[in-house]
Protein backbone atom coordinates (compact mmCIF):
# COMPACT_ATOMS: atom_id res chain seq x y z
CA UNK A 1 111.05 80.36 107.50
CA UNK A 2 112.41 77.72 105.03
CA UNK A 3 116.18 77.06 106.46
CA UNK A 4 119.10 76.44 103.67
CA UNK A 5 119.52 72.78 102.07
CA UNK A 6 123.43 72.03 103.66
CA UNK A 7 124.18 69.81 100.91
CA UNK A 8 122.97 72.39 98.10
CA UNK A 9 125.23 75.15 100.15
CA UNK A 10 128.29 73.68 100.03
CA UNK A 11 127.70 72.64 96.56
CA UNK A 12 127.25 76.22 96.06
CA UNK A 13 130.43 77.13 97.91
CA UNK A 14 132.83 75.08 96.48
CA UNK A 15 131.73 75.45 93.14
CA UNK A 16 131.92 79.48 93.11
CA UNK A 17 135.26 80.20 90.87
CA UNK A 18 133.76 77.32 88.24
CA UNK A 19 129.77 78.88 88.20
CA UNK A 20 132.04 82.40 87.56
CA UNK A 21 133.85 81.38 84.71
CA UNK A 22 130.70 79.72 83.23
CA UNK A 23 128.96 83.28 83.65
CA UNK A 24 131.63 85.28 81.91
CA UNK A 25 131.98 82.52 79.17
CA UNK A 26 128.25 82.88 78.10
CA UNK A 27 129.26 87.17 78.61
CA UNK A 28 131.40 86.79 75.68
CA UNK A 29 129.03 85.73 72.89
CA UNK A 30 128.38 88.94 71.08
CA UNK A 31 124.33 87.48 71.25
CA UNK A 32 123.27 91.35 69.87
CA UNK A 33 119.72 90.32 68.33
CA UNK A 34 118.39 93.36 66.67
CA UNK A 35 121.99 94.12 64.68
CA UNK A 36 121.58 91.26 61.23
CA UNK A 37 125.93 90.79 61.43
CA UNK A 38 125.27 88.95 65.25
CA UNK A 39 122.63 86.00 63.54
CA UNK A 40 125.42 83.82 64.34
CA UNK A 41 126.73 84.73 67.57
CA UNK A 42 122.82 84.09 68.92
CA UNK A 43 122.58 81.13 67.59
CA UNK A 44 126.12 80.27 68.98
CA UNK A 45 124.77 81.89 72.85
CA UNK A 46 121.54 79.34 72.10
CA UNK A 47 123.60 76.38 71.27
CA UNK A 48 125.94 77.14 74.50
CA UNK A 49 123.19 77.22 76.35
CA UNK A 50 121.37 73.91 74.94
CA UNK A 51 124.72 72.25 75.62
CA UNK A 52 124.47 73.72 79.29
CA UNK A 53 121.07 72.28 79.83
CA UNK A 54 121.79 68.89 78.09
CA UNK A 55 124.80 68.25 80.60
CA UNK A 56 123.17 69.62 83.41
CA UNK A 57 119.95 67.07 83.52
CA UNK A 58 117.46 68.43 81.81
CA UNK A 59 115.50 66.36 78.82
CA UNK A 60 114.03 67.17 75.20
CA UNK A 61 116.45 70.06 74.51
CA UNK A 62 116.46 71.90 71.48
CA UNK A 63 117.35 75.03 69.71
CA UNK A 64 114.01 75.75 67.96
CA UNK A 65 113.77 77.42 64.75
CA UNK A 66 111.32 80.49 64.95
CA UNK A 67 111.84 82.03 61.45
CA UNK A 68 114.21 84.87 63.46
CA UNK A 69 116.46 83.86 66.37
CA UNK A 70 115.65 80.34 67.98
CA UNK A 71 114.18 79.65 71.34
CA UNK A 72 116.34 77.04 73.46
CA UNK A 73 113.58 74.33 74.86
CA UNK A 74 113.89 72.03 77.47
CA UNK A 75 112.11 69.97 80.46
CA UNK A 76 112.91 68.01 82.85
CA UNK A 77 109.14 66.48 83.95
CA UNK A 78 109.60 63.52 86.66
CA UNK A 79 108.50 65.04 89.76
CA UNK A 80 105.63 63.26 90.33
CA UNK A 81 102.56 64.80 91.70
CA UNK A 82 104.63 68.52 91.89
CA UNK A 83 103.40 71.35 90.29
CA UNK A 84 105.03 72.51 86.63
CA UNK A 85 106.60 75.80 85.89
CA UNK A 86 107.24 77.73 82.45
CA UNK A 87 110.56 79.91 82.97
CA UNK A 88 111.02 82.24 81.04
CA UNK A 89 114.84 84.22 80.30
CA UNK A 90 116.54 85.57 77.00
CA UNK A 91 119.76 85.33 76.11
CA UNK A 92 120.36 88.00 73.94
CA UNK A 93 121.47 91.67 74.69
CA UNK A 94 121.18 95.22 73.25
CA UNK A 95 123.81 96.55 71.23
CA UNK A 96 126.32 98.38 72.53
CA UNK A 97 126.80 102.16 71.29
CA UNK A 98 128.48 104.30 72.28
CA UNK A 99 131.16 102.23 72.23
CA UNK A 100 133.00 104.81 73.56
CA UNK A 101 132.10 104.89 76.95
CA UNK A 102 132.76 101.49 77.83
CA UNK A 103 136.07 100.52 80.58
CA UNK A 104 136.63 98.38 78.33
CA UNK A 105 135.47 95.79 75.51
CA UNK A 106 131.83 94.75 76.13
CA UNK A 107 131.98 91.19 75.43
CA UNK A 108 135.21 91.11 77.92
CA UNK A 109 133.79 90.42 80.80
CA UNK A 110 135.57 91.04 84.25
CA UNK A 111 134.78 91.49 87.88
CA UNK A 112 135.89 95.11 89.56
CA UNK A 113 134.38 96.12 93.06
CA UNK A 114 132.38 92.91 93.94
CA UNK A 115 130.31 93.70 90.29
CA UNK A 116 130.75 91.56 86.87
CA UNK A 117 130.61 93.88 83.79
CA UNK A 118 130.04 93.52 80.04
CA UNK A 119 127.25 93.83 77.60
CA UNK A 120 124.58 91.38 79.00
CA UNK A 121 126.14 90.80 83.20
CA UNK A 122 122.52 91.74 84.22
CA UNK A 123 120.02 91.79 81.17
CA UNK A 124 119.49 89.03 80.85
CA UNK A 125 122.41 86.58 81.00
CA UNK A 126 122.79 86.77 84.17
CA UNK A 127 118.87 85.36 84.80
CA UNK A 128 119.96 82.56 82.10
CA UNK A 129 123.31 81.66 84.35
CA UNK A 130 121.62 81.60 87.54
CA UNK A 131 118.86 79.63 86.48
CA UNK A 132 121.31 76.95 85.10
CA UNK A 133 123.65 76.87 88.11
CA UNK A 134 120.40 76.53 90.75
CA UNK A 135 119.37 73.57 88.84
CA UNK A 136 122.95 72.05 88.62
CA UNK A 137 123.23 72.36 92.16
CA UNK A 138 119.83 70.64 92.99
CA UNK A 139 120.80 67.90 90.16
CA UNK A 140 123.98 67.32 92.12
CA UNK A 141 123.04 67.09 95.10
CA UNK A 142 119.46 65.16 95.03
CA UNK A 143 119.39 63.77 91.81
CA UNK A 144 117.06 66.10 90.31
CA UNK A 145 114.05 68.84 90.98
CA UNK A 146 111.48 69.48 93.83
CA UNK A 147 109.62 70.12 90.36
CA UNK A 148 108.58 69.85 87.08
CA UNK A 149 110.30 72.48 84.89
CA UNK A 150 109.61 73.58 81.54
CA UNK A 151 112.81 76.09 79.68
CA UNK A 152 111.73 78.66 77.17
CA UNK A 153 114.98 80.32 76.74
CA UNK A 154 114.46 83.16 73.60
CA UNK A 155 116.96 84.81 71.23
CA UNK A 156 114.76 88.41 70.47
CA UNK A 157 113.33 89.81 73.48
CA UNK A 158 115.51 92.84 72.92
CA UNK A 159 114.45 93.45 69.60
CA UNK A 160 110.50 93.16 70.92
CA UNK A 161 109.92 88.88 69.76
CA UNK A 162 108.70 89.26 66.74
CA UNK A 163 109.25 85.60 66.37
CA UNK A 164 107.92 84.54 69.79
CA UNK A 165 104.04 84.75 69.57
CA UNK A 166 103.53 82.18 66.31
CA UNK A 167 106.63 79.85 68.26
CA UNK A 168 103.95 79.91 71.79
CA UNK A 169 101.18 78.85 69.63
CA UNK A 170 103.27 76.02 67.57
CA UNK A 171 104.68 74.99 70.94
CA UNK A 172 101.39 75.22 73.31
CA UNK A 173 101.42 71.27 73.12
CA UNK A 174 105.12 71.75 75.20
CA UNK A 175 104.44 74.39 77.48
CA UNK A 176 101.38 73.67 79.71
CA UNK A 177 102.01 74.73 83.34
CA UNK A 178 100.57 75.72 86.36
CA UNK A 179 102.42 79.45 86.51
CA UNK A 180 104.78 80.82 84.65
CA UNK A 181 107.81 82.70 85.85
CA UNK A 182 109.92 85.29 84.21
CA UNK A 183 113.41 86.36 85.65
CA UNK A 184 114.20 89.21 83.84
CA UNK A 185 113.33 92.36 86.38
CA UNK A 186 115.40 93.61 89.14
CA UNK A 187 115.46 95.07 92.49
CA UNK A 188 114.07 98.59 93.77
CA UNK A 189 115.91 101.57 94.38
CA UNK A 190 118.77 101.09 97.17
CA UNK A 191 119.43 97.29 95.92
CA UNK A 192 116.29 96.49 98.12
CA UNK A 193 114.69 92.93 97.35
CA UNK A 194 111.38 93.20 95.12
CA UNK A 195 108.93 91.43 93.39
CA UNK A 196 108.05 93.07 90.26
CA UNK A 197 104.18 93.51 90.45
CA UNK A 198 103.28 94.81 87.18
CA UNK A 199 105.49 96.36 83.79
CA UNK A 200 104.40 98.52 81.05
CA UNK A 201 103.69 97.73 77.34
CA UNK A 202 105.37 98.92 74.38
CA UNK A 203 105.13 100.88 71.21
CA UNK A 204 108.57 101.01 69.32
CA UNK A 205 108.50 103.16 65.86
CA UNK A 206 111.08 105.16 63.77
CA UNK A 207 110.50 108.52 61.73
CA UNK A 208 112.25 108.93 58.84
CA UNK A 209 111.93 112.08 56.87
CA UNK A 210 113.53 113.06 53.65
CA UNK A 211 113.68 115.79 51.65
CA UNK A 212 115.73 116.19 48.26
CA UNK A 213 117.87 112.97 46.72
CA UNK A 214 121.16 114.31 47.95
CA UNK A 215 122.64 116.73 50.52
CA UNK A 216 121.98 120.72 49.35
CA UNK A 217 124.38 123.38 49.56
CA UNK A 218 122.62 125.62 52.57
CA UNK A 219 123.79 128.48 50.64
CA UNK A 220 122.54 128.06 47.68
CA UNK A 221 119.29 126.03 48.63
CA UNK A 222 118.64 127.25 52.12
CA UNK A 223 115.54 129.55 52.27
CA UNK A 224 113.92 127.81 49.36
CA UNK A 225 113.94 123.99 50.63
CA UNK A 226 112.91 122.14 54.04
CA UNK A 227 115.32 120.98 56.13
CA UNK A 228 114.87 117.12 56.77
CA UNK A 229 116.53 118.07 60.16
CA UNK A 230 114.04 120.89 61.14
CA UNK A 231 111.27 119.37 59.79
CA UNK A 232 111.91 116.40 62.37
CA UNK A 233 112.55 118.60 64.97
CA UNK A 234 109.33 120.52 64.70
CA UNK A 235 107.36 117.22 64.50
CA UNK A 236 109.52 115.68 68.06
CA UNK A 237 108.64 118.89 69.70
CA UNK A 238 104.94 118.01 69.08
CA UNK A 239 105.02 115.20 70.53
CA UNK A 240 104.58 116.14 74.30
CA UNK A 241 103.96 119.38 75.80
CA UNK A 242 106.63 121.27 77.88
CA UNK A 243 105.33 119.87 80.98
CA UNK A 244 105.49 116.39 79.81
CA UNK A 245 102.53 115.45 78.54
CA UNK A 246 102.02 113.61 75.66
CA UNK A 247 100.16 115.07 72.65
CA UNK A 248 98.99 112.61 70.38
CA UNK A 249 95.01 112.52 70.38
CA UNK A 250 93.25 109.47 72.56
CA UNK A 251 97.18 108.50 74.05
CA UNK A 252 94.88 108.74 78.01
CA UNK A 253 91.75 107.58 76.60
CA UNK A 254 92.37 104.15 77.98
CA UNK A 255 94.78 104.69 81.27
CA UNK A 256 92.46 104.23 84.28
CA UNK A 257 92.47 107.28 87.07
CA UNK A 258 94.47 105.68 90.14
CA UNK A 259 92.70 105.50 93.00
CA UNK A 260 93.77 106.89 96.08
CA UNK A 261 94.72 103.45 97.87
CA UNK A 262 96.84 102.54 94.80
CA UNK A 263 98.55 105.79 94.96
CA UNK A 264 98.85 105.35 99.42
CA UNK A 265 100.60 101.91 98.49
CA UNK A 266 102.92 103.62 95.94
CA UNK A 267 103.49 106.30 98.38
CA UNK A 268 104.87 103.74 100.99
CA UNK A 269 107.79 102.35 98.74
CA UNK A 270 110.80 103.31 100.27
CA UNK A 271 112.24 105.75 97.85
CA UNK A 272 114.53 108.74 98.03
CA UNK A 273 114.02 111.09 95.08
CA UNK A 274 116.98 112.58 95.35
CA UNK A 275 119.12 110.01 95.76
CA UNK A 276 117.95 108.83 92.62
CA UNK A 277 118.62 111.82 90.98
CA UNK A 278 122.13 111.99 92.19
CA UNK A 279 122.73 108.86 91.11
CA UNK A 280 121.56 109.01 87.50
CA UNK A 281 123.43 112.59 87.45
CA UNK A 282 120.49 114.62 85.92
CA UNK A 283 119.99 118.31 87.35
CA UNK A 284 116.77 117.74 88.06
CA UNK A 285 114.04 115.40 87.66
CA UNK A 286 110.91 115.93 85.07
CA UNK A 287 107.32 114.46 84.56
CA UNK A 288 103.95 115.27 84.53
CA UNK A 289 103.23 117.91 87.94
CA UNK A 290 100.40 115.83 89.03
CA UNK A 291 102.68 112.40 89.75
CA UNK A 292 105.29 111.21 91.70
CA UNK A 293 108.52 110.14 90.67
CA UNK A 294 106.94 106.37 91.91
CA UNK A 295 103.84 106.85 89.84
CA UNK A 296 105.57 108.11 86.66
CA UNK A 297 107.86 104.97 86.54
CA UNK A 298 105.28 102.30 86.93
CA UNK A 299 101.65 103.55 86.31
CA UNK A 300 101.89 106.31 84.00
CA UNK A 301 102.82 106.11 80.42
CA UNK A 302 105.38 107.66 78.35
CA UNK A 303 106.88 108.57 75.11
CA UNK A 304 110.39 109.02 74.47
CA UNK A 305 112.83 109.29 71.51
CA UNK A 306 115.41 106.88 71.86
CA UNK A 307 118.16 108.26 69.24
CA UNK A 308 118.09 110.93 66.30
CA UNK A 309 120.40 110.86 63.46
CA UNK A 310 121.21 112.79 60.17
CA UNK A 311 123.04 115.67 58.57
CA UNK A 312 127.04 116.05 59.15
CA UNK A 313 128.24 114.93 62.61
CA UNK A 314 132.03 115.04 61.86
CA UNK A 315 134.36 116.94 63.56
CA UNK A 316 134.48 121.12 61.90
CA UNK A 317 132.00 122.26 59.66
CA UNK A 318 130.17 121.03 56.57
CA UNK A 319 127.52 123.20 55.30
CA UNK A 320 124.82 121.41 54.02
CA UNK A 321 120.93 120.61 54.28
CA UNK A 322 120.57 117.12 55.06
CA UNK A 323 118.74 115.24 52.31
CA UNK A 324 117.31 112.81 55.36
CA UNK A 325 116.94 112.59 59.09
CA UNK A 326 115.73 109.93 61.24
CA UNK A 327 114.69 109.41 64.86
CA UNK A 328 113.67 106.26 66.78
CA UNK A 329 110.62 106.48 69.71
CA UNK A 330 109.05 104.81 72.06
CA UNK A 331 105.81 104.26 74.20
CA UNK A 332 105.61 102.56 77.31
CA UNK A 333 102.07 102.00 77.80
CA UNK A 334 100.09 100.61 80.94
CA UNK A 335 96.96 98.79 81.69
CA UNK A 336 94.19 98.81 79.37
CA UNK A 337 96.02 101.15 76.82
CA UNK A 338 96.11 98.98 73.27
CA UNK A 339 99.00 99.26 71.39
CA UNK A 340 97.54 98.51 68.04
CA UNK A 341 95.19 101.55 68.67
CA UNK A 342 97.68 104.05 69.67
CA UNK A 343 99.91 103.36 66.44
CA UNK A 344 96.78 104.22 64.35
CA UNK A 345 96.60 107.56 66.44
CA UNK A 346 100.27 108.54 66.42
CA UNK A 347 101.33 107.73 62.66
CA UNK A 348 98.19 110.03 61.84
CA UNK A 349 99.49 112.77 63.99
CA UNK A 350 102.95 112.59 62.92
CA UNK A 351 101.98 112.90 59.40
CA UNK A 352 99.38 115.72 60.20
CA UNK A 353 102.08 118.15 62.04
CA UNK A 354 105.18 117.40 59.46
CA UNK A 355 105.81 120.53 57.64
CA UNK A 356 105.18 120.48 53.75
CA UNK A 357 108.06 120.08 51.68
CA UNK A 358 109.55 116.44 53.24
CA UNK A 359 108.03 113.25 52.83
CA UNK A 360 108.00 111.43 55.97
CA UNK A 361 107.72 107.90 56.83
CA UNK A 362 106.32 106.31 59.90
CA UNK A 363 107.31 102.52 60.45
CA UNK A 364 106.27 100.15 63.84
CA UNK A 365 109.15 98.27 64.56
CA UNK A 366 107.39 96.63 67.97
CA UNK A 367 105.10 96.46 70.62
CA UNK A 368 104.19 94.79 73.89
CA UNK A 369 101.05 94.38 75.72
CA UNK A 370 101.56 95.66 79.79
CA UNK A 371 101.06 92.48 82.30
CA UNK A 372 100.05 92.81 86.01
CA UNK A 373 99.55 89.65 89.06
CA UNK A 374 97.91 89.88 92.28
CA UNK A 375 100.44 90.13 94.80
CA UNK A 376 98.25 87.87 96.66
CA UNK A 377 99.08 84.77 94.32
CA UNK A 378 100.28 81.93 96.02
CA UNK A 379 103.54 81.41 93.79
CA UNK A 380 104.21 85.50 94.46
CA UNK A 381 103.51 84.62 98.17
CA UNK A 382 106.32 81.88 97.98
CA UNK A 383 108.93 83.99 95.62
CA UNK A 384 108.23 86.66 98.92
CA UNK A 385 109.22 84.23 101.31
CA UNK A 386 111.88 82.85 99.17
CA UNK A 387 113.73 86.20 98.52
CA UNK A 388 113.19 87.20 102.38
CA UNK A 389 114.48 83.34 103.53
CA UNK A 390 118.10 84.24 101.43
CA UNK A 391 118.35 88.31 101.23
CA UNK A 392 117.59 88.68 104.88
CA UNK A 393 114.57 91.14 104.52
CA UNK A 394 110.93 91.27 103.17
CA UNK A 395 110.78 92.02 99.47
CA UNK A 396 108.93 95.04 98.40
CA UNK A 397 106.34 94.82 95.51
CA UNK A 398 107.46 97.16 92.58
CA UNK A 399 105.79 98.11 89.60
CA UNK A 400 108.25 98.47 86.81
CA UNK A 401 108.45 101.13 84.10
CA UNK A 402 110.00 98.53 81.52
CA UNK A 403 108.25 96.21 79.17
CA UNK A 404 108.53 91.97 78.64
CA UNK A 405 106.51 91.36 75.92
CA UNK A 406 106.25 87.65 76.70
CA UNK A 407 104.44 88.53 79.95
CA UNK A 408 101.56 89.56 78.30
CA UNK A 409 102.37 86.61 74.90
CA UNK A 410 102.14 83.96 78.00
CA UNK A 411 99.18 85.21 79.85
CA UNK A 412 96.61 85.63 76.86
CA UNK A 413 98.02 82.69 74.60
CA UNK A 414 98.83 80.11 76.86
CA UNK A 415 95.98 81.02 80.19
CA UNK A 416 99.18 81.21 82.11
CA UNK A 417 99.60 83.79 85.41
CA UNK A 418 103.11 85.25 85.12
CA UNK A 419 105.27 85.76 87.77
CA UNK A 420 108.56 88.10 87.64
CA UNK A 421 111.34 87.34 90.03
CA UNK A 422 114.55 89.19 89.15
CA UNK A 423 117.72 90.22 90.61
CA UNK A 424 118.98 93.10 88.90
CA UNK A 425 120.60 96.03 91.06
CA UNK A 426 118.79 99.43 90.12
CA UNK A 427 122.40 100.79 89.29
CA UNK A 428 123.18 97.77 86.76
CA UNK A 429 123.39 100.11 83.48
CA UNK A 430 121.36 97.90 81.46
CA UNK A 431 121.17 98.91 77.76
CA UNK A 432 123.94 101.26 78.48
CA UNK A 433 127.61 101.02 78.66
CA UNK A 434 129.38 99.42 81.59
CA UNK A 435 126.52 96.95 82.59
CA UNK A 436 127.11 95.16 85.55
CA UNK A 437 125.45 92.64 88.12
CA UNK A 438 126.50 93.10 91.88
CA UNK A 439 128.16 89.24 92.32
CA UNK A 440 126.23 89.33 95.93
CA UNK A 441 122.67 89.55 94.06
CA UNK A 442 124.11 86.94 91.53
CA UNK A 443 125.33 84.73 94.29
CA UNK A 444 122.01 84.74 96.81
CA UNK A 445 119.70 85.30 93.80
CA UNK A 446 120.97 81.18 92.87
CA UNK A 447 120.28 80.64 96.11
CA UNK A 448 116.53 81.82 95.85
CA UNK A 449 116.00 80.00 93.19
CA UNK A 450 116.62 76.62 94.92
CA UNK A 451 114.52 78.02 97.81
CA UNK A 452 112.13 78.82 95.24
CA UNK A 453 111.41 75.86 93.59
CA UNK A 454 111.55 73.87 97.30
CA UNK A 455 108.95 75.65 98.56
CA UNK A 456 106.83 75.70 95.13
CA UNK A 457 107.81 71.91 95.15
CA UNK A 458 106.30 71.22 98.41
CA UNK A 459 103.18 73.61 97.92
CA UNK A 460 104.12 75.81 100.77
CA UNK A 461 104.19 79.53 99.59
CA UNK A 462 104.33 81.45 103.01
CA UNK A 463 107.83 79.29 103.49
CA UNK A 464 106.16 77.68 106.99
């Protein structure tokens, strides 16, 4: 097992308070990339981050223009003879609502019970911060890397990188590599150490159905007139069956059977149903009958709305019919399932079980493409070792229920295998209020890193 570098520790040591405050200061850009009123506070995260990267070491950086939110670029290419890696982190977060259930102001940071917490502590700033601060410390302290590193920092994974895909193939000149390796994943259930094997693709859409060009009275109009509200109700309740199982025609046609190895390895992941129920505080957990808990999260897809809106939501009563209503979903889709396909099958069923009497809309605001790597890879071998060498046990290999579209963006345009090592607890409250990052994973996650690119440096990915 690779042993600590001394110098790099007490680097690390003495530099804690400082590598803090740097955290919380990038915590405070409001870097919200899917609301139009934060365009400047991203560009203001990207240009704190550029200057982070220019004073660290690092060469050729840049805030690149993508015709949405810019991608911060930079290398640093002098290790002779070393191997080169594309990493990959965003710096932008999801909005905040409700606003309501924060402790207090998002983008005011502050540490309470060994945990940082604001709007962006795990997802993804914290990746960002921790990359920075591992290659400060190996700049410091030798001068510069074990090996060549390429920075593709983006402004718009949270709003699905729109942008991202024509800036890869403007950019493939800049980003050859021999792996690539994303840090935006986390750890498995009980803060245990993982390696994120595979994650689910995406289909992002919004309904929008309307009825008459204003609000009716629902006295004098009700009987006679659709209700925008109902009529999006009926067509949500369509959408999956009461057991959990999504309706739209062809959604399985593509998701391959598992085998029963797949689903003995999955079996063997140490996790504790209930405990997860009790900690997410639901009364009981739901899914298709045939899976496990394990299985629904990583292999099996999924549709889900993700907010509904319309009609009077103030406080007493306002009788009306609603001229509109509106509700946002979502796929998560897994191997071999095309997102491009399934929006052709799902706008036609949406329009095909909307009552007469609204019009409805159906719009595709995103997708992803799912990504998997062999967990026999040597760079996964050596991010193993590496997480083992500073978190004191062997990782376990997860297979997450979220989507990075750049996983699959880097893979098919750029030839590249991707590799996810994150740090995230499970309990981090990403895309929700209060999100935090447990300071320990932030602290030996930096750590990692350095042990990371050593042993990646050296071309030693058992850690011997």
């Amino acid at each position: 097992m690779t042993a600590p570098d001394p110098a790099v520790e007490a680097y690390l040591e003495t530099t804690r308070e400082a590598r803090l405050g740097a955290y919380l200061e990038l915590l405070r850009i409001p870097s919200i990339s899917a609301l139009p009123e934060h365009a400047a506070d991203v560009r203001r995260a990207a240009e704190w981050v550029a200057a982070e990267l220019g004073r660290i070491g690092f060469e050729h950086v840049e805030v690149s223009e993508t015709g949405g939110h810019p991608v911060v670029y930079a290398d640093w290419l002098n290790a002779e003879g070393a191997p080169t890696v594309l990493l990959y982190c965003h710096y932008d977060v999801q909005p905040v609502d409700p606003i309501e259930l924060w402790d207090t102001a998002p983008f005011e940071p502050f540490v309470r019970d060994g945990r940082v917490i604001g709007r962006g502590a795990s997802d993804d700033k914290s990746g960002v911060a921790m990359h920075l601060q591992a290659a400060e410390a190996l700049f410091v302290t030798r001068g510069g890397l074990p090996l060549n590193l390429r920075i593709c920092f983006e402004g718009e994974e949270e709003s699905s990188s729109p942008s991202l895909s024509a800036w890869l193939e403007a950019n493939r000149h800049r980003l050859g590599a021999d792996v690539a390796i994303i840090s935006d994943t986390g750890f498995f259930e009980g803060n245990i150490p993982a390696i994120t094997q595979s994650i689910r693709g995406m289909l992002y859409t919004q309904i929008d159905v309307t009825g008459a060009t204003l609000d009716l009275h629902s006295g004098s109009y009700g009987g006679n007139v659709e209700n925008p509200a109902n009529a999006l109700a009926r067509i949500i309740a369509e959408l999956k069956d009461r057991g959990g199982v999504v309706q739209v025609p062809g959604f399985y046609d593509d998701v391959e059977p598992l085998d029963a190895a797949t689903r003995a390895r999955l079996a063997e992941t140490p996790f504790d149903a209930e405990a997860f129920r009790e900690r997410i505080g639901v009364p009981a957990l739901a899914g298709e009958a045939d899976y496990t808990p394990v299985e629904r999260e990583g292999v099996r897809p999924t549709l889900d709305v993700n907010g509904i809106w319309g009609g009077f939501q103030g406080e007493g009563s306002k009788t009306i019919i609603p001229a509109h209503a509106h509700a946002k979903v979502s796929m998560r889709l897994v191997a071999n399932q095309d997102p491009d396909r399934i929006w052709e099958s799902y706008r036609e069923y949406v329009a095909a079980v909307a009552p007469p009497g609204v019009r409805v809309e159906i719009r595709k605001l995103g997708t992803g493409r799912p990504s998997a790597t062999p967990i026999d890879h040597p760079v996964v071998r050596a991010a193993a070792a590496a997480l083992e060498a500073t978190f004191g046990r062997e990782p376990v290999f997860r297979r997450s229920g979220g989507s990075i579209p750049v996983a699959e963006m880097l893979e098919r345009q750029l030839g590249l295998t991707v590799v996810l090592v994150g740090f995230f607890n499970p309990d981090d409250n990403a895309h929700a209020p209060n999100e935090s990052m447990v300071l320990a994973n932030y602290e030996t996650g930096i750590r990692t890193i350095c042990q990371l690119w050593d042993l990646l440096g050296r071309g030693d990915p058992g850690g011997d």
